[in-house]
PDB file of N, CA and C in Angstrom:
ATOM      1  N   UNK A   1     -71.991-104.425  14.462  1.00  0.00           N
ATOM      2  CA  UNK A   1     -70.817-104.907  15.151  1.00  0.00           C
ATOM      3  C   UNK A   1     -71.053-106.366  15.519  1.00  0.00           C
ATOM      4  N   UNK A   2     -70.044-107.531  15.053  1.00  0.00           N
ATOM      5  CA  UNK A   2     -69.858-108.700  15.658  1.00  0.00           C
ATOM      6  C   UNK A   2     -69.484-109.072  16.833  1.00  0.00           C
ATOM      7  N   UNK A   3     -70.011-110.344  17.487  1.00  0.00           N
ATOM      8  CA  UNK A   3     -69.519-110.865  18.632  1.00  0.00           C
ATOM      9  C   UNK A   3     -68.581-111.662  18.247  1.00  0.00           C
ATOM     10  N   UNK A   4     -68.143-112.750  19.557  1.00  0.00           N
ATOM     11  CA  UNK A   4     -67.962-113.925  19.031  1.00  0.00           C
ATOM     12  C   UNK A   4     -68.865-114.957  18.945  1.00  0.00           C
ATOM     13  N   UNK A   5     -70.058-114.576  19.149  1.00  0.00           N
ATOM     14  CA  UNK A   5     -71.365-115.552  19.163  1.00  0.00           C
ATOM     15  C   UNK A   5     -72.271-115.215  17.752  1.00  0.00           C
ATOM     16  N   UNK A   6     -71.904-114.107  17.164  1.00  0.00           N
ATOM     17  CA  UNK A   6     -72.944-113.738  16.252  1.00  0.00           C
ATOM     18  C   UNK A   6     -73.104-111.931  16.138  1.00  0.00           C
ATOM     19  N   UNK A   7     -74.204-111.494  15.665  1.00  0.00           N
ATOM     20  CA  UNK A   7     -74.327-110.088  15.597  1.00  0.00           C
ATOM     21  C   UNK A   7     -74.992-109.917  17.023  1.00  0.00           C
ATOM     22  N   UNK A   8     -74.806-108.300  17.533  1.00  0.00           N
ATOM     23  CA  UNK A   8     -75.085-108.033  18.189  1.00  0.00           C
ATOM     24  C   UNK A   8     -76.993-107.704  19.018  1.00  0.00           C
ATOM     25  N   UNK A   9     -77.061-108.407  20.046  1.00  0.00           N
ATOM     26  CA  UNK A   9     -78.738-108.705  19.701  1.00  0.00           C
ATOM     27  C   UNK A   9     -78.991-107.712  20.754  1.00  0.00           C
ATOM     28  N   UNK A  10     -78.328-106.870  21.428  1.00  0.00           N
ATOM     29  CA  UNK A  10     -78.729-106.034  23.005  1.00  0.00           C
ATOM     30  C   UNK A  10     -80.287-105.409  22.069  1.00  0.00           C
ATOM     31  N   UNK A  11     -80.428-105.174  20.835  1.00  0.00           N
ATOM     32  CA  UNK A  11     -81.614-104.282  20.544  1.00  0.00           C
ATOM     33  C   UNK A  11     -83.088-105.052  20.882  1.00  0.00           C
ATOM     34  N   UNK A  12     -82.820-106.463  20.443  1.00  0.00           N
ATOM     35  CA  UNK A  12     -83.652-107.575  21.079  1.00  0.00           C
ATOM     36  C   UNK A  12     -83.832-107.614  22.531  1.00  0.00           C
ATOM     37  N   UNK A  13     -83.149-107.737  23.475  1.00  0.00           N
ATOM     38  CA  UNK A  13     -83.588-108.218  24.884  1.00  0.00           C
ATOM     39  C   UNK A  13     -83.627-107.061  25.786  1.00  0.00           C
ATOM     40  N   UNK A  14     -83.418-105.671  25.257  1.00  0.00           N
ATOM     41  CA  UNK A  14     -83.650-104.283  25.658  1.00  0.00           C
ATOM     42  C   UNK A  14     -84.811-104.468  26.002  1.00  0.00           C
ATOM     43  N   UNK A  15     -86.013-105.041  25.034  1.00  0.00           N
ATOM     44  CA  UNK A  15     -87.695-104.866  25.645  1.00  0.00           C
ATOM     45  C   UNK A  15     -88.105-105.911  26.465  1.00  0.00           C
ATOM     46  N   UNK A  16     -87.123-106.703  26.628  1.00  0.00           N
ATOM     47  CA  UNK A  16     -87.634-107.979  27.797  1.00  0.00           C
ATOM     48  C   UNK A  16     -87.446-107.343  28.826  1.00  0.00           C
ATOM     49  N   UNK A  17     -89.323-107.638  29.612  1.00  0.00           N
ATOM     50  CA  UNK A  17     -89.360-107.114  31.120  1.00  0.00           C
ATOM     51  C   UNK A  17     -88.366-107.430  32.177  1.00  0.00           C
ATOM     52  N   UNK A  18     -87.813-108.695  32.207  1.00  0.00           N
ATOM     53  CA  UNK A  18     -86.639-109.631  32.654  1.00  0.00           C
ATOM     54  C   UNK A  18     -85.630-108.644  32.778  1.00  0.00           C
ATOM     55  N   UNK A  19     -84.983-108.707  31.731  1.00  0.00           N
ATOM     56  CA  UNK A  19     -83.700-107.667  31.201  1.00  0.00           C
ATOM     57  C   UNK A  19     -83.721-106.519  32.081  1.00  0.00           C
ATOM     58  N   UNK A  20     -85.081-105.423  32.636  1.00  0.00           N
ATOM     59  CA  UNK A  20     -84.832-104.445  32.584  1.00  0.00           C
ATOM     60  C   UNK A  20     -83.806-103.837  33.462  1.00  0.00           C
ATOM     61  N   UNK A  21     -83.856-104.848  34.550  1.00  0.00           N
ATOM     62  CA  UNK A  21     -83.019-104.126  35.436  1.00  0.00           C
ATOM     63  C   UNK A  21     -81.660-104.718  35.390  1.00  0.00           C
ATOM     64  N   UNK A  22     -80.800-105.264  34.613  1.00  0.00           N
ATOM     65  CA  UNK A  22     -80.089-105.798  34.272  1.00  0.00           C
ATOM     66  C   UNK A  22     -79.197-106.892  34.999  1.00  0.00           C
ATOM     67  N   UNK A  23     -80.187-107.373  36.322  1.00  0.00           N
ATOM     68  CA  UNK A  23     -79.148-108.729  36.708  1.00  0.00           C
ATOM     69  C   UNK A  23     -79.675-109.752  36.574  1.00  0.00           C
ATOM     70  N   UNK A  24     -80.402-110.088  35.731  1.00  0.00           N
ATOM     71  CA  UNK A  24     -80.793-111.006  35.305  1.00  0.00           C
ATOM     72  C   UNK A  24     -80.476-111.457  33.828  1.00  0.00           C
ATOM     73  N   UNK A  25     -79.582-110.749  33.214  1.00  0.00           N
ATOM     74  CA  UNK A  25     -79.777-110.968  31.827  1.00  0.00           C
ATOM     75  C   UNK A  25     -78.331-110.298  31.253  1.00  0.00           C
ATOM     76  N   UNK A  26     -77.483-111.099  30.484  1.00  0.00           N
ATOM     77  CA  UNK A  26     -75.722-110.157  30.285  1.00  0.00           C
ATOM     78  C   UNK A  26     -75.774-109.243  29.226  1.00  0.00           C
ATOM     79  N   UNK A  27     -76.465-108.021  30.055  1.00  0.00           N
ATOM     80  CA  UNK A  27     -76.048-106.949  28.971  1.00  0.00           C
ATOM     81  C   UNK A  27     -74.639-105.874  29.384  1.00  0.00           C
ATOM     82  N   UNK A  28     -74.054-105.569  28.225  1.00  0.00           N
ATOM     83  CA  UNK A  28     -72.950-104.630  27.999  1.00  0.00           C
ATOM     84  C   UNK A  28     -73.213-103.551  28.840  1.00  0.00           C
ATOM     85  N   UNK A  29     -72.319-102.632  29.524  1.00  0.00           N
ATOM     86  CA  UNK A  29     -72.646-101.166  29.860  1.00  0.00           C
ATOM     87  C   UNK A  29     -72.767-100.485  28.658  1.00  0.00           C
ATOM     88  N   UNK A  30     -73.524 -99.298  29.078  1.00  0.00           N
ATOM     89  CA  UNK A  30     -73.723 -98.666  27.274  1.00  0.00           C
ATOM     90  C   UNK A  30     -72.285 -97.846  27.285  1.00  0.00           C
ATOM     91  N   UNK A  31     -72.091 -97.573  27.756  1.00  0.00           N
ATOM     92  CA  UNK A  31     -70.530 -97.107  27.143  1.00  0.00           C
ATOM     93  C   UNK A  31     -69.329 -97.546  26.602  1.00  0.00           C
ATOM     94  N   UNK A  32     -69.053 -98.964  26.767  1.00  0.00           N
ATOM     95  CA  UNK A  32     -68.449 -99.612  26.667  1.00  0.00           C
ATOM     96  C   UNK A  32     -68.046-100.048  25.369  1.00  0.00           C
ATOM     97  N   UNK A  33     -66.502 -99.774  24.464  1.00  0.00           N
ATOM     98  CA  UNK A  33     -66.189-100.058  23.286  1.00  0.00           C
ATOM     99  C   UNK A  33     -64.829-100.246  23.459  1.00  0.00           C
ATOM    100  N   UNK A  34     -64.771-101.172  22.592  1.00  0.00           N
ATOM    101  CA  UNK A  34     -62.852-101.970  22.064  1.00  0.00           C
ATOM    102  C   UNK A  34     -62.759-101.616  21.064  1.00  0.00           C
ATOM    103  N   UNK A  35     -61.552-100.189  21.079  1.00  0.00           N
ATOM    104  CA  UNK A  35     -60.665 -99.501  20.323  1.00  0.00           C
ATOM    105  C   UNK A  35     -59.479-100.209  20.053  1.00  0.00           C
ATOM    106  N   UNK A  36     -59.315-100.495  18.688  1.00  0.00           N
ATOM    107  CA  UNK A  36     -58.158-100.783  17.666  1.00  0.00           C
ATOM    108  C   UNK A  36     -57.077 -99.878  17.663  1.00  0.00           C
ATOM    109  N   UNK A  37     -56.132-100.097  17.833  1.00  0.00           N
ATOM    110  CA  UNK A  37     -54.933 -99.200  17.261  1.00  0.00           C
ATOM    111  C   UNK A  37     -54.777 -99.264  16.011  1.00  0.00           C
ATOM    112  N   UNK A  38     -54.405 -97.870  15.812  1.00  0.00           N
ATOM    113  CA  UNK A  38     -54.409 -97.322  13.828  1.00  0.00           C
ATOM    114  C   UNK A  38     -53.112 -98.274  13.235  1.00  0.00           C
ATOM    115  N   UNK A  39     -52.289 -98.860  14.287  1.00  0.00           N
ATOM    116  CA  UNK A  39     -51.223 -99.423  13.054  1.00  0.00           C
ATOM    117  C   UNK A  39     -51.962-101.143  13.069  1.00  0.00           C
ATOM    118  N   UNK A  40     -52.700-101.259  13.953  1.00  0.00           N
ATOM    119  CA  UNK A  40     -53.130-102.768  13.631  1.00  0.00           C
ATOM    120  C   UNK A  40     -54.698-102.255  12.390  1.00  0.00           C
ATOM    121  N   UNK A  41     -55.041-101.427  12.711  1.00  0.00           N
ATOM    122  CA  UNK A  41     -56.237-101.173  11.592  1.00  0.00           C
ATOM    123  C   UNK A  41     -55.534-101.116  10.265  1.00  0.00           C
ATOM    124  N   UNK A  42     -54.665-100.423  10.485  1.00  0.00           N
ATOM    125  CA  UNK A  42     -53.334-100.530   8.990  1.00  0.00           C
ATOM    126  C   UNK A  42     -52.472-101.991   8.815  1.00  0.00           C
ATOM    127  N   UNK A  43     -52.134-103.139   9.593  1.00  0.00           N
ATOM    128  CA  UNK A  43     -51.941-104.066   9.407  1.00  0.00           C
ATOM    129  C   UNK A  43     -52.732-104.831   8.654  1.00  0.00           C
ATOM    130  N   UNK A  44     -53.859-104.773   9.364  1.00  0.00           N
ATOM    131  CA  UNK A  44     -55.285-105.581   8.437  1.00  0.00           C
ATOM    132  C   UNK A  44     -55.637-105.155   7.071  1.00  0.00           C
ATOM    133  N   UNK A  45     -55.308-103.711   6.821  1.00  0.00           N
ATOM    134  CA  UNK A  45     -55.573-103.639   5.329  1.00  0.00           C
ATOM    135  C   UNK A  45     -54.870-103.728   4.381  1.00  0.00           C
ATOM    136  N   UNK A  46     -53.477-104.171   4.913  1.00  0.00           N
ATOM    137  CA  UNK A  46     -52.080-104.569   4.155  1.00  0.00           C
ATOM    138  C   UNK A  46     -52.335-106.219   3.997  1.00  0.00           C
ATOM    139  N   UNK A  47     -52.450-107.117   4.948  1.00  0.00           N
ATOM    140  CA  UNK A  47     -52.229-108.019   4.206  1.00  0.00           C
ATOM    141  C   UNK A  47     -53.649-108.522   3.617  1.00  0.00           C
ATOM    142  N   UNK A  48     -52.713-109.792   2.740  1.00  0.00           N
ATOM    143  CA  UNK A  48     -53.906-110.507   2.019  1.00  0.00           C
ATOM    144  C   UNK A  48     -54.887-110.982   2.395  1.00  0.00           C
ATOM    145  N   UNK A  49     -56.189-111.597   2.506  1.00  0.00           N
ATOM    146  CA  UNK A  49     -56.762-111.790   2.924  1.00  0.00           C
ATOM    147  C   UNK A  49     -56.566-113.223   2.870  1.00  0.00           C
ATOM    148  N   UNK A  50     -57.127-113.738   4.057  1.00  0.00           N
ATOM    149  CA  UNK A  50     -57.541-115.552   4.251  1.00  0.00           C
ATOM    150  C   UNK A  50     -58.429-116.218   3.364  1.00  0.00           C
ATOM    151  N   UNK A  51     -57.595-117.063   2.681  1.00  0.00           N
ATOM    152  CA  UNK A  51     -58.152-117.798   1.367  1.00  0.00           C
ATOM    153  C   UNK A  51     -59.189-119.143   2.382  1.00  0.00           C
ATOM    154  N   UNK A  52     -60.558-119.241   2.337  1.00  0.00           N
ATOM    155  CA  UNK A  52     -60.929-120.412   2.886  1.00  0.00           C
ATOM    156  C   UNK A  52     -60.075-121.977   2.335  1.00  0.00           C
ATOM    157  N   UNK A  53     -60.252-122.905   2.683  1.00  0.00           N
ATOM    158  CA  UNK A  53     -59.613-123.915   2.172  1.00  0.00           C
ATOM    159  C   UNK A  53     -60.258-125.280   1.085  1.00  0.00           C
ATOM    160  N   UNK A  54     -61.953-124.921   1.734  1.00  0.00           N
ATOM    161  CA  UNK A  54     -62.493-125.750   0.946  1.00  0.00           C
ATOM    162  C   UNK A  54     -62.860-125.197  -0.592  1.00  0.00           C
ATOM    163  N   UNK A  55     -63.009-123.717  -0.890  1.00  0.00           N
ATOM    164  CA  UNK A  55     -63.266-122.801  -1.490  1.00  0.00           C
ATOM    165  C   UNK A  55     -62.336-122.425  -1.836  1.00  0.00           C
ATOM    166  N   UNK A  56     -61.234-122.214  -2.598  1.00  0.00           N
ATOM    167  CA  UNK A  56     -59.811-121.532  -2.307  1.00  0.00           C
ATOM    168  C   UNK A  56     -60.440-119.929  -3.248  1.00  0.00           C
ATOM    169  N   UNK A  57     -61.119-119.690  -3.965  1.00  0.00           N
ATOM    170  CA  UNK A  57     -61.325-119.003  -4.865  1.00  0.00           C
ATOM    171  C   UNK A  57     -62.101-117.554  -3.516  1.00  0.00           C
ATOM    172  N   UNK A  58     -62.578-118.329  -2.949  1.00  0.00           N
ATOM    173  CA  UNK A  58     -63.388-117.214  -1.547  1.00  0.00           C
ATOM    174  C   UNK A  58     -62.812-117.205  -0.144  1.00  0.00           C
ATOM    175  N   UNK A  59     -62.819-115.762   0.270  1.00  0.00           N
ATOM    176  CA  UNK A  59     -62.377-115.762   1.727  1.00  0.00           C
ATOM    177  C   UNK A  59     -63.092-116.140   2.854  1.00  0.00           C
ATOM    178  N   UNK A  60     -62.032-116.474   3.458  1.00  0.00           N
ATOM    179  CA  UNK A  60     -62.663-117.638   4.636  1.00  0.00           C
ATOM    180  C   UNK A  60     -63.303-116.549   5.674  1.00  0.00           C
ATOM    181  N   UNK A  61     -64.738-117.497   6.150  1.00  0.00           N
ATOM    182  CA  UNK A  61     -65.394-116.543   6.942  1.00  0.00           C
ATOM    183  C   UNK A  61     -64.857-116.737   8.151  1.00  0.00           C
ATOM    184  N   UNK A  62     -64.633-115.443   8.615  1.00  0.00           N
ATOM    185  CA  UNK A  62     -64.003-115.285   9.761  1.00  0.00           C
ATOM    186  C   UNK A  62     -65.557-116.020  11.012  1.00  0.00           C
ATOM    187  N   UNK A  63     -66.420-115.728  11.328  1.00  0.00           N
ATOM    188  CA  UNK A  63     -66.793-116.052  12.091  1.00  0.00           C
ATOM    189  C   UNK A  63     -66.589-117.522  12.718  1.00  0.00           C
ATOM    190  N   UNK A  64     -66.169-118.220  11.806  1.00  0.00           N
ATOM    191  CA  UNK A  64     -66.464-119.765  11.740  1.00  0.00           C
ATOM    192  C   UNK A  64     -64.850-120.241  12.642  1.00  0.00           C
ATOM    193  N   UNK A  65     -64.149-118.709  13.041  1.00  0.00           N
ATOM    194  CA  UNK A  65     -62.892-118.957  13.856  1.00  0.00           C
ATOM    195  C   UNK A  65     -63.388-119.829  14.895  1.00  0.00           C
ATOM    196  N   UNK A  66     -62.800-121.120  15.939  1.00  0.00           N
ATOM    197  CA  UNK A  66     -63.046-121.573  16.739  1.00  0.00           C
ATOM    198  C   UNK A  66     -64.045-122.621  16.469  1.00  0.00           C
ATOM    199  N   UNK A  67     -65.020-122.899  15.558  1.00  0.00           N
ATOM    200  CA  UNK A  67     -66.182-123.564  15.470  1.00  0.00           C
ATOM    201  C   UNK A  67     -65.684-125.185  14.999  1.00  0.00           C
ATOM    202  N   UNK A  68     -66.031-126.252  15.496  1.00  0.00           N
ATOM    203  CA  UNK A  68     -65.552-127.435  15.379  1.00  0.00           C
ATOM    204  C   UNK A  68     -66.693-127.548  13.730  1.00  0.00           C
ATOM    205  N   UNK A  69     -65.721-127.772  13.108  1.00  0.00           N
ATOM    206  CA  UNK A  69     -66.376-128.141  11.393  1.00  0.00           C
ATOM    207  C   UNK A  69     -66.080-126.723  10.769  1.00  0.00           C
ATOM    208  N   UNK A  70     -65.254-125.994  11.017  1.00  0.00           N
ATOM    209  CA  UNK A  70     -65.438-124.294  10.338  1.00  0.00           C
ATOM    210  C   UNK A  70     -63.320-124.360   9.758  1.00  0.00           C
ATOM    211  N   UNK A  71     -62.792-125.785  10.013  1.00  0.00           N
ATOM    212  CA  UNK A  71     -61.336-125.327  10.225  1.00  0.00           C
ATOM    213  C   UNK A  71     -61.001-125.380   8.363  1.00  0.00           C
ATOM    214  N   UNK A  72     -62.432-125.525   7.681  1.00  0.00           N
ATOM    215  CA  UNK A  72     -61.897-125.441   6.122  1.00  0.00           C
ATOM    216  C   UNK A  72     -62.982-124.236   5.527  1.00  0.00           C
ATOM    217  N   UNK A  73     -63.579-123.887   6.391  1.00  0.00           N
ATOM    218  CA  UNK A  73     -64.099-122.349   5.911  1.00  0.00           C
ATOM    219  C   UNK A  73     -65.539-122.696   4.598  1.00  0.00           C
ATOM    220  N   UNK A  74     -66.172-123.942   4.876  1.00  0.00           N
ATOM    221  CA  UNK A  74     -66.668-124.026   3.946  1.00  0.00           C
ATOM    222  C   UNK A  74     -68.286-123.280   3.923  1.00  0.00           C
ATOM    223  N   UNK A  75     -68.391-122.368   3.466  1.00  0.00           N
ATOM    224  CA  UNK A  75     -69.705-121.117   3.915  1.00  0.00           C
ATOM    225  C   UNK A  75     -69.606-120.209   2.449  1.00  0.00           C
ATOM    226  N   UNK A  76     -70.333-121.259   1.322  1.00  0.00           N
ATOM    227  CA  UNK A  76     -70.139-120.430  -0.007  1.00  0.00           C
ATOM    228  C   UNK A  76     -71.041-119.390  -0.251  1.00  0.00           C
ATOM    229  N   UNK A  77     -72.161-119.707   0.883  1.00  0.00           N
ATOM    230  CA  UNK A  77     -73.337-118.297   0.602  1.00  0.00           C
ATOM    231  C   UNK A  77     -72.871-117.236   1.509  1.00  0.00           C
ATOM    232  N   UNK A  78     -72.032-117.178   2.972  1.00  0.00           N
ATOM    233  CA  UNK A  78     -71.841-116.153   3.896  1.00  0.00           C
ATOM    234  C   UNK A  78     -72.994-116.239   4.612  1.00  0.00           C
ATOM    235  N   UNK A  79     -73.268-117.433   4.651  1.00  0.00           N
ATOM    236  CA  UNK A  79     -74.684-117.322   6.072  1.00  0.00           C
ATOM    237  C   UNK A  79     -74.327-116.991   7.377  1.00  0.00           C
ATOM    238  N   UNK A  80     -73.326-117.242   7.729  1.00  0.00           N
ATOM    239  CA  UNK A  80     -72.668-116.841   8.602  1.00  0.00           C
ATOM    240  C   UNK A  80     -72.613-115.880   9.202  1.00  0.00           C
ATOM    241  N   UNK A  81     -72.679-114.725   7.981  1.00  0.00           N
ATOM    242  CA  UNK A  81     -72.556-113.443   8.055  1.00  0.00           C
ATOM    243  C   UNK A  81     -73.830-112.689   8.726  1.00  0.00           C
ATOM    244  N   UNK A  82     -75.218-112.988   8.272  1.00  0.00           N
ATOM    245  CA  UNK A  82     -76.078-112.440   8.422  1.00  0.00           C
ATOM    246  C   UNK A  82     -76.568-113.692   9.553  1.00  0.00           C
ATOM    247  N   UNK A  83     -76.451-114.709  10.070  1.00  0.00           N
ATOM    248  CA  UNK A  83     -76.865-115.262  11.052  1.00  0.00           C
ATOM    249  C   UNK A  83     -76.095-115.834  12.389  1.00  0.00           C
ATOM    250  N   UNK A  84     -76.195-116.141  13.524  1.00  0.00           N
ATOM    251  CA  UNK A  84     -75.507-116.703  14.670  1.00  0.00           C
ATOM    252  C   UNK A  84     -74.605-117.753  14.377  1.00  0.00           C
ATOM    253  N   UNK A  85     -73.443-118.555  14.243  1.00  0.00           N
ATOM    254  CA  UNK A  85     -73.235-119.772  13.792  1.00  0.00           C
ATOM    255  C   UNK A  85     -73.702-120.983  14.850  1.00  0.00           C
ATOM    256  N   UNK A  86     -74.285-120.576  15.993  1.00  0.00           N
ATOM    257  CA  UNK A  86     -74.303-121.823  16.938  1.00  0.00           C
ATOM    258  C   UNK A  86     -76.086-121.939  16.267  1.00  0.00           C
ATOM    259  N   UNK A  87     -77.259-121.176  15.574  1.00  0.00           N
ATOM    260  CA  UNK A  87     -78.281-121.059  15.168  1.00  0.00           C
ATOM    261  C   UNK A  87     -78.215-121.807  13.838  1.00  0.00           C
ATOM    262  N   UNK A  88     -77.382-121.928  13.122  1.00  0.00           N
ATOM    263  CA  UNK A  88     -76.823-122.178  11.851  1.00  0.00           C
ATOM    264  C   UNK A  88     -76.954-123.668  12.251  1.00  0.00           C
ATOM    265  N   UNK A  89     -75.868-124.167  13.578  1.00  0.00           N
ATOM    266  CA  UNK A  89     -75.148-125.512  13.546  1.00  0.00           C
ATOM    267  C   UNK A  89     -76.581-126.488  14.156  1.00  0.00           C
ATOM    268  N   UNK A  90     -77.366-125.620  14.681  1.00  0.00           N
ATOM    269  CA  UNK A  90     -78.739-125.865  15.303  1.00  0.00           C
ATOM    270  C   UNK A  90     -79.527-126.105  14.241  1.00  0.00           C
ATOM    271  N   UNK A  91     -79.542-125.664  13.843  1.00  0.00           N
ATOM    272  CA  UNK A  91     -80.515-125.969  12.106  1.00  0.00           C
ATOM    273  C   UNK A  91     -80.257-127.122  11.427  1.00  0.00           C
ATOM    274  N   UNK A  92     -78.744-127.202  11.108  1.00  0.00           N
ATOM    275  CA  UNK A  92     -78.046-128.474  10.279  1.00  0.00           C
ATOM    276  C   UNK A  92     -78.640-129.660  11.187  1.00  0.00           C
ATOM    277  N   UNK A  93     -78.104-129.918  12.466  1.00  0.00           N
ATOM    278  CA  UNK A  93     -78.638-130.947  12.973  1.00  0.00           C
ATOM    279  C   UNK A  93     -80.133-131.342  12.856  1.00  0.00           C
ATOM    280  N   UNK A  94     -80.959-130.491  13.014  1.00  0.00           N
ATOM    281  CA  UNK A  94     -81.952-130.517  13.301  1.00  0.00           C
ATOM    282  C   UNK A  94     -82.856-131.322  11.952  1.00  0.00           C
ATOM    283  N   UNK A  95     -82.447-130.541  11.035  1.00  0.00           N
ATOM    284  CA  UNK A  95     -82.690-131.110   9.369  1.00  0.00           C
ATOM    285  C   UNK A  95     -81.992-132.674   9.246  1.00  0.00           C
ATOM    286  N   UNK A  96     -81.048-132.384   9.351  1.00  0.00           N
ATOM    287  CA  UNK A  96     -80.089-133.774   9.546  1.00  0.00           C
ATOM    288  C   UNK A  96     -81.059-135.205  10.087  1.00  0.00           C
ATOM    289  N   UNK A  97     -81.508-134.763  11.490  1.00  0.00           N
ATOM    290  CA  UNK A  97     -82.393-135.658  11.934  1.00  0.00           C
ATOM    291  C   UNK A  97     -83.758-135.713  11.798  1.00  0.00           C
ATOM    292  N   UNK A  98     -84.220-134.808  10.946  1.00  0.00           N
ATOM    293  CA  UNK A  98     -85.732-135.224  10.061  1.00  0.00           C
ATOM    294  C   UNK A  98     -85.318-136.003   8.719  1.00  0.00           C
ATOM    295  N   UNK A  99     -84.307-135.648   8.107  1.00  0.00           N
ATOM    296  CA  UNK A  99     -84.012-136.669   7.196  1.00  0.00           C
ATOM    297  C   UNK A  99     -83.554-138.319   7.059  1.00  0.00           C
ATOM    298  N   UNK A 100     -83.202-138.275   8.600  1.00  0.00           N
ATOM    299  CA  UNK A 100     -83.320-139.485   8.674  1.00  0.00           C
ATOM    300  C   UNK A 100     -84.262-140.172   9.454  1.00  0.00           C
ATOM    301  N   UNK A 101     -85.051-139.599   9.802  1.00  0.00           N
ATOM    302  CA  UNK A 101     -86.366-140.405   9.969  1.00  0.00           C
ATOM    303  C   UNK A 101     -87.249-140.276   8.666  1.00  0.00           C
ATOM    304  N   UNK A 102     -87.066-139.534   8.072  1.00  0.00           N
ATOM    305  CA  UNK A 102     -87.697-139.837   6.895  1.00  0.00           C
ATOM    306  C   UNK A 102     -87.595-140.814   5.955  1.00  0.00           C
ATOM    307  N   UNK A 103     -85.959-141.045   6.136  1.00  0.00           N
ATOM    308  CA  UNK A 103     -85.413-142.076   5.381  1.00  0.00           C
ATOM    309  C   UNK A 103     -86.123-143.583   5.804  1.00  0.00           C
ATOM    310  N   UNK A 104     -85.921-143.586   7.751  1.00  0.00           N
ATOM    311  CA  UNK A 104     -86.305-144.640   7.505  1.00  0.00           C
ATOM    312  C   UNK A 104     -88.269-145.036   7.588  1.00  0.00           C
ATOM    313  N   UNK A 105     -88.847-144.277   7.292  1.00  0.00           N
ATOM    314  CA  UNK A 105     -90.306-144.195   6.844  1.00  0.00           C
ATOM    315  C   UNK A 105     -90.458-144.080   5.344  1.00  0.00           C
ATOM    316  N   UNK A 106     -89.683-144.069   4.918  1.00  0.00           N
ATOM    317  CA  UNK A 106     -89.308-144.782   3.462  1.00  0.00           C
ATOM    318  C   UNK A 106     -88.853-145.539   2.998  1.00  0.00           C
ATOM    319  N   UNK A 107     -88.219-146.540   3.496  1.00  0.00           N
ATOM    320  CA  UNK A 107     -88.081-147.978   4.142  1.00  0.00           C
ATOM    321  C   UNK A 107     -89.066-148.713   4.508  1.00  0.00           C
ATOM    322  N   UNK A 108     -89.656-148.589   5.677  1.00  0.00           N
ATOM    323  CA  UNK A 108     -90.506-149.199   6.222  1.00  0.00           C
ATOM    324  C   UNK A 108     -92.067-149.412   5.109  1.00  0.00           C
ATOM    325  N   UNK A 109     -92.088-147.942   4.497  1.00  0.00           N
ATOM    326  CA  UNK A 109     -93.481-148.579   3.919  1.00  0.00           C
ATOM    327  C   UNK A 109     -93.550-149.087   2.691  1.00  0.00           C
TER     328      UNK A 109
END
């Protein structure tokens, strides 16, 4: 099951000593689930699906709803899918700015 942050990690911070007693840390009640109505579960499988925009040939990943740089859906592997997108956007930068210090240490010498 998806968030809007990513997949669901409660199985992760279940063993943090922190966590255990739960006010320290935002976990879900365990009972707690958001039920769909059958004619919107039947809406969704009627229509077409969302064509991404940079991709027109692949559907746009839904996670990337809301994400500043996600409004053309461009995610041709679905990393998305199997990872966090704020972990994703953390990465890009991060690479981003070793490459340009690299750049300019390739310059310099």
């Amino acid at each position: 099951e998806t968030g809007l942050w990513g997949p669901n990690i409660d199985f992760i911070i279940k063993d943090i000593p922190m966590c255990a007693g739960g006010s320290m840390c935002a976990l879900k009640p365990a009972g707690t689930r958001v039920a769909r109505s059958a004619t919107a579960l039947h809406a969704e499988a009627t229509e077409e699906p969302r064509m991404s925009a940079a991709l027109p040939y692949l559907k746009y990943p839904e996670q990337l709803d809301g994400w500043v740089g996600g409004e053309k859906g461009f995610d041709p592997m679905n990393i998305t899918m199997a990872l966090p997108v704020y972990w994703c956007r953390e990465a890009e930068l991060k690479h981003g700015r070793v490459c340009m210090l690299a750049t300019v240490g390739w310059i310099a010498t």
